[in-house]
Protein backbone atom coordinates (compact mmCIF):
# COMPACT_ATOMS: atom_id res chain seq x y z
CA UNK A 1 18.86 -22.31 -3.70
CA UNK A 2 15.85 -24.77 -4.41
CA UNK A 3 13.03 -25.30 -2.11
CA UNK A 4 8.97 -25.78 -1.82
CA UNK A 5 7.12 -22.57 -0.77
CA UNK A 6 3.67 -21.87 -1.89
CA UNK A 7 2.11 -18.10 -1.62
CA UNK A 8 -1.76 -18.26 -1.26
CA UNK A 9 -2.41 -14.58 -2.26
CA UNK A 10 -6.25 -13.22 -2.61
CA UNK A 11 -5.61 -12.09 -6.27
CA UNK A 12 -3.09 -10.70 -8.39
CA UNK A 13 -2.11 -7.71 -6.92
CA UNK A 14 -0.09 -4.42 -8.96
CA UNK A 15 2.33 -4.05 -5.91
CA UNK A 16 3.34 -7.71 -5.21
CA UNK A 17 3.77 -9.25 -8.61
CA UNK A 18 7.38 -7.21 -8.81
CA UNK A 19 8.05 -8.64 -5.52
CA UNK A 20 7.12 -12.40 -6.93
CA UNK A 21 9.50 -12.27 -9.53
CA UNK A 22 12.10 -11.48 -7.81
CA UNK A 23 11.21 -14.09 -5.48
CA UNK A 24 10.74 -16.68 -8.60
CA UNK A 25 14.98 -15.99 -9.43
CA UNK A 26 15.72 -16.30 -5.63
CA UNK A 27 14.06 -19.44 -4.82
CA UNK A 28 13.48 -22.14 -7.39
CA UNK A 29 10.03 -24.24 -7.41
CA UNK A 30 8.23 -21.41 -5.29
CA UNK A 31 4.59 -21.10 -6.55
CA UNK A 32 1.48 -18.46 -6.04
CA UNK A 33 -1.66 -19.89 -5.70
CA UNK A 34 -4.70 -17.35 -6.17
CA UNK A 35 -8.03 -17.31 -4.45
CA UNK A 36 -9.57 -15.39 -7.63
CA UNK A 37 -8.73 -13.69 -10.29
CA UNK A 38 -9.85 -10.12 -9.26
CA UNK A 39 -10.43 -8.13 -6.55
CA UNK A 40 -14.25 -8.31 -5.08
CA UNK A 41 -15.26 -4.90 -2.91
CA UNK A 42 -18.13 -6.98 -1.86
CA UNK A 43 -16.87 -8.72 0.86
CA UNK A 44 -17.89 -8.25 4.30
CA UNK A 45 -14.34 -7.57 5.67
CA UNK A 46 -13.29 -5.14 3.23
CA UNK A 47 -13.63 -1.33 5.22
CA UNK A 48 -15.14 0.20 2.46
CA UNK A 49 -17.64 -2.59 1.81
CA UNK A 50 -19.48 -2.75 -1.73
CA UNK A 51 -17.97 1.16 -2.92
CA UNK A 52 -14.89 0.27 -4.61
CA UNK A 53 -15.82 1.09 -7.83
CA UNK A 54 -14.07 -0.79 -11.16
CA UNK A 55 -10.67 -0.26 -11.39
CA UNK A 56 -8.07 -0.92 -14.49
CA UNK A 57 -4.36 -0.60 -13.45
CA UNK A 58 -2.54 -1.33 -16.24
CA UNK A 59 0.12 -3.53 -15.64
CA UNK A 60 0.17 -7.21 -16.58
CA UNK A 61 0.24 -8.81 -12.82
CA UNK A 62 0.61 -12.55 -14.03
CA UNK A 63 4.01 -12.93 -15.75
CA UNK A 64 7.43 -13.78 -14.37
CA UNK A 65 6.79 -16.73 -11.60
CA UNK A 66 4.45 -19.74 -11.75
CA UNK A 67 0.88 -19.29 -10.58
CA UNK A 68 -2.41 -21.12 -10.65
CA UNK A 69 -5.75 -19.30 -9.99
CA UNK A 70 -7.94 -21.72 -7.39
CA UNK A 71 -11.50 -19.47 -8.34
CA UNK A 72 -13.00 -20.59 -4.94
CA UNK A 73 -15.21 -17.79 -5.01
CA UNK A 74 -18.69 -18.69 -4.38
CA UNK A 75 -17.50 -22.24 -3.20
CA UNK A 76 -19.26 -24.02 -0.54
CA UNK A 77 -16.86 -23.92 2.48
CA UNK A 78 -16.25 -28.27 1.15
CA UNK A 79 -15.42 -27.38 -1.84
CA UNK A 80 -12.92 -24.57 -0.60
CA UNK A 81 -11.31 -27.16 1.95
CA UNK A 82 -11.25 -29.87 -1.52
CA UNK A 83 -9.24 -27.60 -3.93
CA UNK A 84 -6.86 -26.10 -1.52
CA UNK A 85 -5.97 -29.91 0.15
CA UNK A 86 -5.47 -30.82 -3.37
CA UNK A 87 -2.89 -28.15 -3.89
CA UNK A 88 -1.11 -28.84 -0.66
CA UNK A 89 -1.01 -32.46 -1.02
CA UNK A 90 0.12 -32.75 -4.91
CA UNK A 91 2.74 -29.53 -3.90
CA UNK A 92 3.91 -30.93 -0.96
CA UNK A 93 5.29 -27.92 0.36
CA UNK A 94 7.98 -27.39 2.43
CA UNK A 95 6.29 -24.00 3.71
CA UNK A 96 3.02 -21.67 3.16
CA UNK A 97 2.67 -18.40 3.06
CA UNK A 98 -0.07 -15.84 3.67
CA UNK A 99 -1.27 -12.45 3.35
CA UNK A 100 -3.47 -11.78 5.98
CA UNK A 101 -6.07 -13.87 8.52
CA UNK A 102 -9.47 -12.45 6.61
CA UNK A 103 -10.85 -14.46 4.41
CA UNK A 104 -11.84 -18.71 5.00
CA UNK A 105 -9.30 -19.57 2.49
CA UNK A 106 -6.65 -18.36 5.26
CA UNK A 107 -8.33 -20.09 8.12
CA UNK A 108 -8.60 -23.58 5.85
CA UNK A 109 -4.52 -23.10 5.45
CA UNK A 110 -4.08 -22.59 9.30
CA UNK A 111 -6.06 -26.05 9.42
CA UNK A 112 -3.70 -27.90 6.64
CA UNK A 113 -0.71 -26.61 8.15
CA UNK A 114 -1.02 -27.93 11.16
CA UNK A 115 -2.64 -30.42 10.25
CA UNK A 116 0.44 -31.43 8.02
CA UNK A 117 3.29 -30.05 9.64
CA UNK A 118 4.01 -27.47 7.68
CA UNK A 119 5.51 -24.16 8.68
CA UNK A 120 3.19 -20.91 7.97
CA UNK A 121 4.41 -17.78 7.18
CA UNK A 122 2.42 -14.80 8.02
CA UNK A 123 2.52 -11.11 6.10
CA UNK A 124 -0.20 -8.94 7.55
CA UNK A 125 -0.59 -4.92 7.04
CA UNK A 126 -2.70 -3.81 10.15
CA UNK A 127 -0.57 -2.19 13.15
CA UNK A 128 -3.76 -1.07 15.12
CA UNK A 129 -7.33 -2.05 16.83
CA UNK A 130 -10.18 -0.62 14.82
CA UNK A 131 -13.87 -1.13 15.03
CA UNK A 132 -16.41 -1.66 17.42
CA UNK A 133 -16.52 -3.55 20.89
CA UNK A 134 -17.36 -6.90 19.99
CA UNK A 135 -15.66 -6.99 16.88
CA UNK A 136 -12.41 -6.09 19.21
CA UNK A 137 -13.28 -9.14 21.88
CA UNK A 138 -13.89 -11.49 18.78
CA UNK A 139 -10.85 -10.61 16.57
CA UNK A 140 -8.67 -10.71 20.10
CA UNK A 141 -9.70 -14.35 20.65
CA UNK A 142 -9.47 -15.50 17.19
CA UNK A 143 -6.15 -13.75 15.79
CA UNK A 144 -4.55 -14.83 18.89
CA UNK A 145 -5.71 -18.50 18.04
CA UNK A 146 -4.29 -18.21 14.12
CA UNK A 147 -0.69 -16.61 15.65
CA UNK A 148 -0.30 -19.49 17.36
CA UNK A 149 0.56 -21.74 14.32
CA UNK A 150 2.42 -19.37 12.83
CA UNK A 151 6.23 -20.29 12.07
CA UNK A 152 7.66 -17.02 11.38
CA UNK A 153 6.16 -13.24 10.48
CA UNK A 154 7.61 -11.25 7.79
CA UNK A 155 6.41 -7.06 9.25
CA UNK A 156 6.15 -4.71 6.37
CA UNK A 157 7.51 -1.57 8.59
CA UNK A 158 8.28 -0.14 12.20
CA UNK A 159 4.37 0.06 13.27
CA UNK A 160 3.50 -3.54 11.94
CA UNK A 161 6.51 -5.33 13.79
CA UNK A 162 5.55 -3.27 16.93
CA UNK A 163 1.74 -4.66 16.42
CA UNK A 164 3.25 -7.99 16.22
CA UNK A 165 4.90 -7.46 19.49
CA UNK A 166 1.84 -6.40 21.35
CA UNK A 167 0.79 -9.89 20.45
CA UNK A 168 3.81 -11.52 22.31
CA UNK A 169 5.63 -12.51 18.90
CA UNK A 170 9.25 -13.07 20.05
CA UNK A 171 11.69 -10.91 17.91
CA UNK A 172 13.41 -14.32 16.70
CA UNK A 173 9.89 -15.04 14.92
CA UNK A 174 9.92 -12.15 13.17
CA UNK A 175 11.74 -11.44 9.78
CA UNK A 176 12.32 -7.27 8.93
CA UNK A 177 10.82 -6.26 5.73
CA UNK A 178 10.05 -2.98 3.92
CA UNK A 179 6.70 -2.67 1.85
CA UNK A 180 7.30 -1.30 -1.51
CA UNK A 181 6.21 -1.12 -5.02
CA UNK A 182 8.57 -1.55 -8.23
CA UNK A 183 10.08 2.17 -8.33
CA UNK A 184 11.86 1.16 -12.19
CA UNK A 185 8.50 2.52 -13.93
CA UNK A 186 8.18 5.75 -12.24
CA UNK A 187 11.97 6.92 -12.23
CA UNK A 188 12.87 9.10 -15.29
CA UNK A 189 15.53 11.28 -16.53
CA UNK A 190 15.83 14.87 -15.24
CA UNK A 191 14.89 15.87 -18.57
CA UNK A 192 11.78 13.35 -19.34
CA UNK A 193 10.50 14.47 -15.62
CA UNK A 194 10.37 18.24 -16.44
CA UNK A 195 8.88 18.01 -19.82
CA UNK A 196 6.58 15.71 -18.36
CA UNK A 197 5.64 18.59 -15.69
CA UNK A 198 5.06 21.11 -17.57
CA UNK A 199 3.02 19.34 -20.12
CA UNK A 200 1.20 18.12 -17.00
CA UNK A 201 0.81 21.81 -15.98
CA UNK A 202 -0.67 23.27 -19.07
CA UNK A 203 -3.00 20.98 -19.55
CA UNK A 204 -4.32 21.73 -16.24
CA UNK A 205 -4.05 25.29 -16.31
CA UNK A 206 -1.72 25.58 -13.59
CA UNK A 207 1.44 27.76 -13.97
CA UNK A 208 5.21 26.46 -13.41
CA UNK A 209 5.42 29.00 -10.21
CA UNK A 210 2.47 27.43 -8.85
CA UNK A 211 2.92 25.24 -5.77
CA UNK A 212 1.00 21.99 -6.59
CA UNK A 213 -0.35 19.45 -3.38
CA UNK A 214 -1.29 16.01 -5.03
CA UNK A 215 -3.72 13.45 -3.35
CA UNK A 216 -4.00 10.31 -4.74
CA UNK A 217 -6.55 7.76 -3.56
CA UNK A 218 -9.79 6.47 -3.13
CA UNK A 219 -12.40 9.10 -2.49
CA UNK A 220 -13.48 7.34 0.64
CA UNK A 221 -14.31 8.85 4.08
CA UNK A 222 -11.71 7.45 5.66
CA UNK A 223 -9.23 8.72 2.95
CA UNK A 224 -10.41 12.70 4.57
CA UNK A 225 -10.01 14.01 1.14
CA UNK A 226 -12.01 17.08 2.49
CA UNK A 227 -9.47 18.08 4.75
CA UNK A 228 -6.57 18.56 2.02
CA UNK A 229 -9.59 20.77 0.45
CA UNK A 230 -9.79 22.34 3.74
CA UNK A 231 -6.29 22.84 3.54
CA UNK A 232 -6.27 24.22 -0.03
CA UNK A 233 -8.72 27.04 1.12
CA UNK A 234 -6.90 28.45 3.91
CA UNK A 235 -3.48 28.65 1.66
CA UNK A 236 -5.17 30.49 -1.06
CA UNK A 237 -4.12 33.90 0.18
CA UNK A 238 -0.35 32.61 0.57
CA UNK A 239 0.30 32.21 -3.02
CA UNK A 240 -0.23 30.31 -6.01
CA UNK A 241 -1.61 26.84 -4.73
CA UNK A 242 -3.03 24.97 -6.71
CA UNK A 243 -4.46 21.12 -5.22
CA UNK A 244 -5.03 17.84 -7.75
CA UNK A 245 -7.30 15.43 -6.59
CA UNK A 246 -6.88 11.88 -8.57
CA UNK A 247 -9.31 9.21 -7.50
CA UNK A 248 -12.88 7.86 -7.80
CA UNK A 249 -15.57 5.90 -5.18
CA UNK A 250 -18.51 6.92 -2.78
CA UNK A 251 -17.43 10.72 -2.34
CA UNK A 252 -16.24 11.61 -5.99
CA UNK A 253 -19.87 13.37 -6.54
CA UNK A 254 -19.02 16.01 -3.84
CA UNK A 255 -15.78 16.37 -4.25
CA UNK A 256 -16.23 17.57 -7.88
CA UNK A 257 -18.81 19.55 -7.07
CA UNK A 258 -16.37 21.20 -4.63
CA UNK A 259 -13.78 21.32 -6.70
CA UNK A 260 -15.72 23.26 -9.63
CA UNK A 261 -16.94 26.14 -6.81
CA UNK A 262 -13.14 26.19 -5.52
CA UNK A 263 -10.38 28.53 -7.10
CA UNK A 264 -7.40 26.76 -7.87
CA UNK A 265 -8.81 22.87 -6.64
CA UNK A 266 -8.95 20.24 -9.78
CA UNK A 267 -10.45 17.28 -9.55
CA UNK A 268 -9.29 14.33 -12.54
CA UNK A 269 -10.47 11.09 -11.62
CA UNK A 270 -9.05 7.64 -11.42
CA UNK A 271 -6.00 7.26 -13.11
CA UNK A 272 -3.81 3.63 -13.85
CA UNK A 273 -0.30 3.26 -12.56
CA UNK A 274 0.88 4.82 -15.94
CA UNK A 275 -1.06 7.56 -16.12
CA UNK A 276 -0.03 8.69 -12.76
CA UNK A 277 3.29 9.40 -13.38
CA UNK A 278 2.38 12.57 -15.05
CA UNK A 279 0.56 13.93 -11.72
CA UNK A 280 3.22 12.66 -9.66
CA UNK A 281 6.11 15.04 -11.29
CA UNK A 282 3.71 17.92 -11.75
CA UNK A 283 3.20 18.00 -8.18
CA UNK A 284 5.54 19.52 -5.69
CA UNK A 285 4.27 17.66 -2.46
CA UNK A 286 1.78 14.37 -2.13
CA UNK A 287 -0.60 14.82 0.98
CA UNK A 288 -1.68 11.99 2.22
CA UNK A 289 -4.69 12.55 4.94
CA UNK A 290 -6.05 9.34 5.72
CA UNK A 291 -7.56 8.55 9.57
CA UNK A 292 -5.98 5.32 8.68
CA UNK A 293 -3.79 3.74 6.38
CA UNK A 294 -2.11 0.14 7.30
CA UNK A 295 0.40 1.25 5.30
CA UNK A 296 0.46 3.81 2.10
CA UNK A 297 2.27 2.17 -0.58
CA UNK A 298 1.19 5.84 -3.15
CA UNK A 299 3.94 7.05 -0.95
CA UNK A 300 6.41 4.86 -2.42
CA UNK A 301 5.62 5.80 -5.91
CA UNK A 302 5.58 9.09 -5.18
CA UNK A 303 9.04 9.11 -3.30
CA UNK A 304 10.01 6.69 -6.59
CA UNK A 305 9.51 10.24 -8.43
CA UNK A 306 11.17 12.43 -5.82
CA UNK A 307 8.43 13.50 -4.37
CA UNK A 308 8.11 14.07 -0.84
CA UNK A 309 4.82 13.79 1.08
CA UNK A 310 2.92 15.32 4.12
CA UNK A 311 1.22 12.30 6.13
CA UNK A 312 -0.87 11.94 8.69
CA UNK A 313 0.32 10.27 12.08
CA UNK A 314 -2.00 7.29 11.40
CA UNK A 315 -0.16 6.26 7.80
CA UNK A 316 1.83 3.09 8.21
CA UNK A 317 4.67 4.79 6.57
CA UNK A 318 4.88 7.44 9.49
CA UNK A 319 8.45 6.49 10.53
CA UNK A 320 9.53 4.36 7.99
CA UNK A 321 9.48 6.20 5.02
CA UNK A 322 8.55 10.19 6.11
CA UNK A 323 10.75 11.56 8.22
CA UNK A 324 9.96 14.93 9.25
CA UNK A 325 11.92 17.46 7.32
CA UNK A 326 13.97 14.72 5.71
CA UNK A 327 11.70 13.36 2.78
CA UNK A 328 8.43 15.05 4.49
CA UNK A 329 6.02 16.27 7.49
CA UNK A 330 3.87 14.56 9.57
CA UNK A 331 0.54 15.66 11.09
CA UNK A 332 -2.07 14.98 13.31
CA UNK A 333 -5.18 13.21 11.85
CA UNK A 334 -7.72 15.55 11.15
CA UNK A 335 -5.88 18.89 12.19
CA UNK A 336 -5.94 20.87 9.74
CA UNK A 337 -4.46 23.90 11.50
CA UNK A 338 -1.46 21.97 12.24
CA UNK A 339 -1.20 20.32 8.69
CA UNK A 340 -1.36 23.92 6.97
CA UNK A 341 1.51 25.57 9.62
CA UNK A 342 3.76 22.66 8.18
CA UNK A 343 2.71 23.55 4.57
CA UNK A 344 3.45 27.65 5.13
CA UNK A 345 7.41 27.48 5.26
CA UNK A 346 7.21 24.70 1.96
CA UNK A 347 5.28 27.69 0.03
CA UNK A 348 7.71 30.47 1.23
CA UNK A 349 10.94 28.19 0.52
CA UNK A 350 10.07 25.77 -2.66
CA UNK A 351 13.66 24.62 -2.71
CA UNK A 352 13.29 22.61 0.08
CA UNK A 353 10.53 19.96 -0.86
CA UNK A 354 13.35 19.37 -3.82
CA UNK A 355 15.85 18.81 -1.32
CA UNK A 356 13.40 16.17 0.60
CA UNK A 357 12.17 14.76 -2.90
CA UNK A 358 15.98 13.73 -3.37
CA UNK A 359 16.61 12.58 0.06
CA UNK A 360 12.80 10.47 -0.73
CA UNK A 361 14.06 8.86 -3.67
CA UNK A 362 17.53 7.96 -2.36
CA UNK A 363 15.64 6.20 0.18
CA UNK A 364 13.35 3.89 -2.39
CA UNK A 365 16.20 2.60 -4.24
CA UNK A 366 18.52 1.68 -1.32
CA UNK A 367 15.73 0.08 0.92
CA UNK A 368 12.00 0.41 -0.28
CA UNK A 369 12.39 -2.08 -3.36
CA UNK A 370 10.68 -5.48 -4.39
CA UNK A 371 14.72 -7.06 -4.11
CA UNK A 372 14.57 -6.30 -0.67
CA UNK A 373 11.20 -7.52 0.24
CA UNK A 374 11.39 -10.70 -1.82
CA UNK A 375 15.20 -11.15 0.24
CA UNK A 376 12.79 -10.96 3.60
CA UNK A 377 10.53 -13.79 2.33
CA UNK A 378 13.49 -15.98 1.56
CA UNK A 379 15.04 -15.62 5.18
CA UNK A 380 12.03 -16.25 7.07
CA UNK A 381 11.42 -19.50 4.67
CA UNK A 382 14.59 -20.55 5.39
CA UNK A 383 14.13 -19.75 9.03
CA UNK A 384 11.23 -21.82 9.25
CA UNK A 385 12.50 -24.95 7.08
């Protein structure tokens, strides 16, 4: 099929360029048009403003589908509302797509759309209210305000399409997708994946009996990497456990300082998407303890390696991807006690995080895949055309 959609994206991004190629073989003339080339932790909207720390993934993001980077960072709000007419009016789109309401570059496309008449698609993360009182009142007017002009949503996941809903979004506006990353990289042979483990394993110091817990993440507050450490102490009398911590930001000083006075806890820093395949099959379950994740895409490369995961209730994966004693456990945030009463029967029964890994990775290929979620951003463009 041929047709006109432009993607405005932020930046190239490790978990949606997979998706855009696929999308580039599906639909013929489709375009991404960048913000910026990189990711900028500086912004007043990001969470974890100014303590993202620099961050080298590996991957070439910028092959496989026509793209043009706009660099309309530190533009005057003019010059913004120049380049992106420009692009609009020599495209002459039949639809636009965005990811997300944050940033001025989204609210100048609102403008052109309607201004134009041309359908907007909408992919946002967020499935909940946070922050304060005003910021609430504000965000109620003005998101309700964007919706409005929106053609058609695309909801990455149970929690997202049940935010949208909350909003008044009629089902027939919204198209089903599943968030994913490209599994292909992280899937290896039985054989690959154990020598890979054990090489993992003695470099570490940690024995094959051992019963590895893996986080993976940015060592923010809201990440609650202390309570997996929490966790790690009160199973150190039930056996071998042994707990990675992969990551770097604001709390990595304390937590390696904590992990050097711990038995058993190892802390290794921030790793790229290659380099944390090794962790991924030494591990024998991924905790993921966030207060609040919009989503929790690690999950999907872990579950890419058969390996299952213990979330908290607050992940955006909750109910999508972890199902309780199908590909994992779910707690509640910040309870400890009930995280480490799910974790007892794993340690006195190993076989049966193998039998969710399986069960996890059966459920990546068949539904958790950039075909799939390119396939959902097709049939809400033709939806809205």
């Amino acid at each position: 099929m041929s047709g006109s959609l432009i993607i405005f994206d932020t930046h190239p991004i490790q978990y949606r360029a997979p998706v855009f190629r696929v999308l580039a073989q599906k639909l013929p003339g489709f375009k991404v048009c960048f913000f910026n080339s990189r990711f900028n932790g500086k912004k007043w909207w990001f969470q974890e403003w100014n303590k993202i720390p620099k961050q080298e993934f590996g991957l070439s993001l910028e092959h496989g589908y026509e793209h043009v980077t706009l660099k309309t960072e530190g533009q005057s709000l003019l010059k913004k509302l120049q380049e992106i007419r420009k692009v609009i009016k020599t495209e002459q789109p039949q639809a636009i797509l965005v990811f997300g309401y944050y940033q001025v570059e989204h609210w100048i496309l609102r403008y052109f759309s309607s201004r134009y008449g041309i359908p907007l698609l909408f992919v946002g993360e967020t499935f909940d209210w946070r922050g304060h009182l005003v910021r609430k009142k504000l965000k109620r007017h003005l998101v309700q305000w964007f919706f409005k002009r929106v053609s058609g949503f695309i909801s990455i996941g149970k929690k997202n399409e049940t935010y949208y809903s909350k909003w008044g979004i009629p089902k027939t506006k919204i198209t089903t997708g599943h968030y994913c990353t490209d599994p292909t990289p992280f899937i290896l042979s039985a054989e690959k994946a154990q020598s890979i483990r054990t090489k993992t394993r003695e470099g570490l110091g940690i024995p094959e009996n051992g019963f590895v817990l893996l986080f993976v993440g940015r060592l923010f507050q809201r990440k609650r990497p202390q309570d997996l450490l929490e966790m790690h102490r009160a199973l150190q009398n039930k056996g071998k456990v042994y707990t990675i911590f992969v990551g770097n930001g604001e709390m990595q000083d304390w937590l390696q300082e904590q992990t050097q006075a711990v038995p058993n806890a190892i802390w290794v820093g921030f790793k790229n998407q290659k380099e944390l395949i090794d962790y991924y099959y030494a591990a024998d379950l991924l905790v993921v303890p966030s207060e609040f994740e919009t989503w929790g895409l690690v999950v999907n490369e872990a579950f890419s390696c058969e390996l299952p995961a213990l979330v908290t209730n607050a992940c955006g994966v909750a109910e999508d991807l972890v199902i309780s004693k199908q590909t994992g456990e779910i707690y509640t945030v910040g309870r400890v006690e009930e995280a480490v009463a799910k974790l007892e029967p794993l340690l006195e029964n190993p076989s049966l995080v193998k039998e969710w890994g399986k069960t996890a990775g059966k459920k990546i290929l068949e539904s958790f895949n950039p075909e799939q979620f390119a396939s959902s951003i097709l049939q809400a463009f033709q939806k809205a055309i």
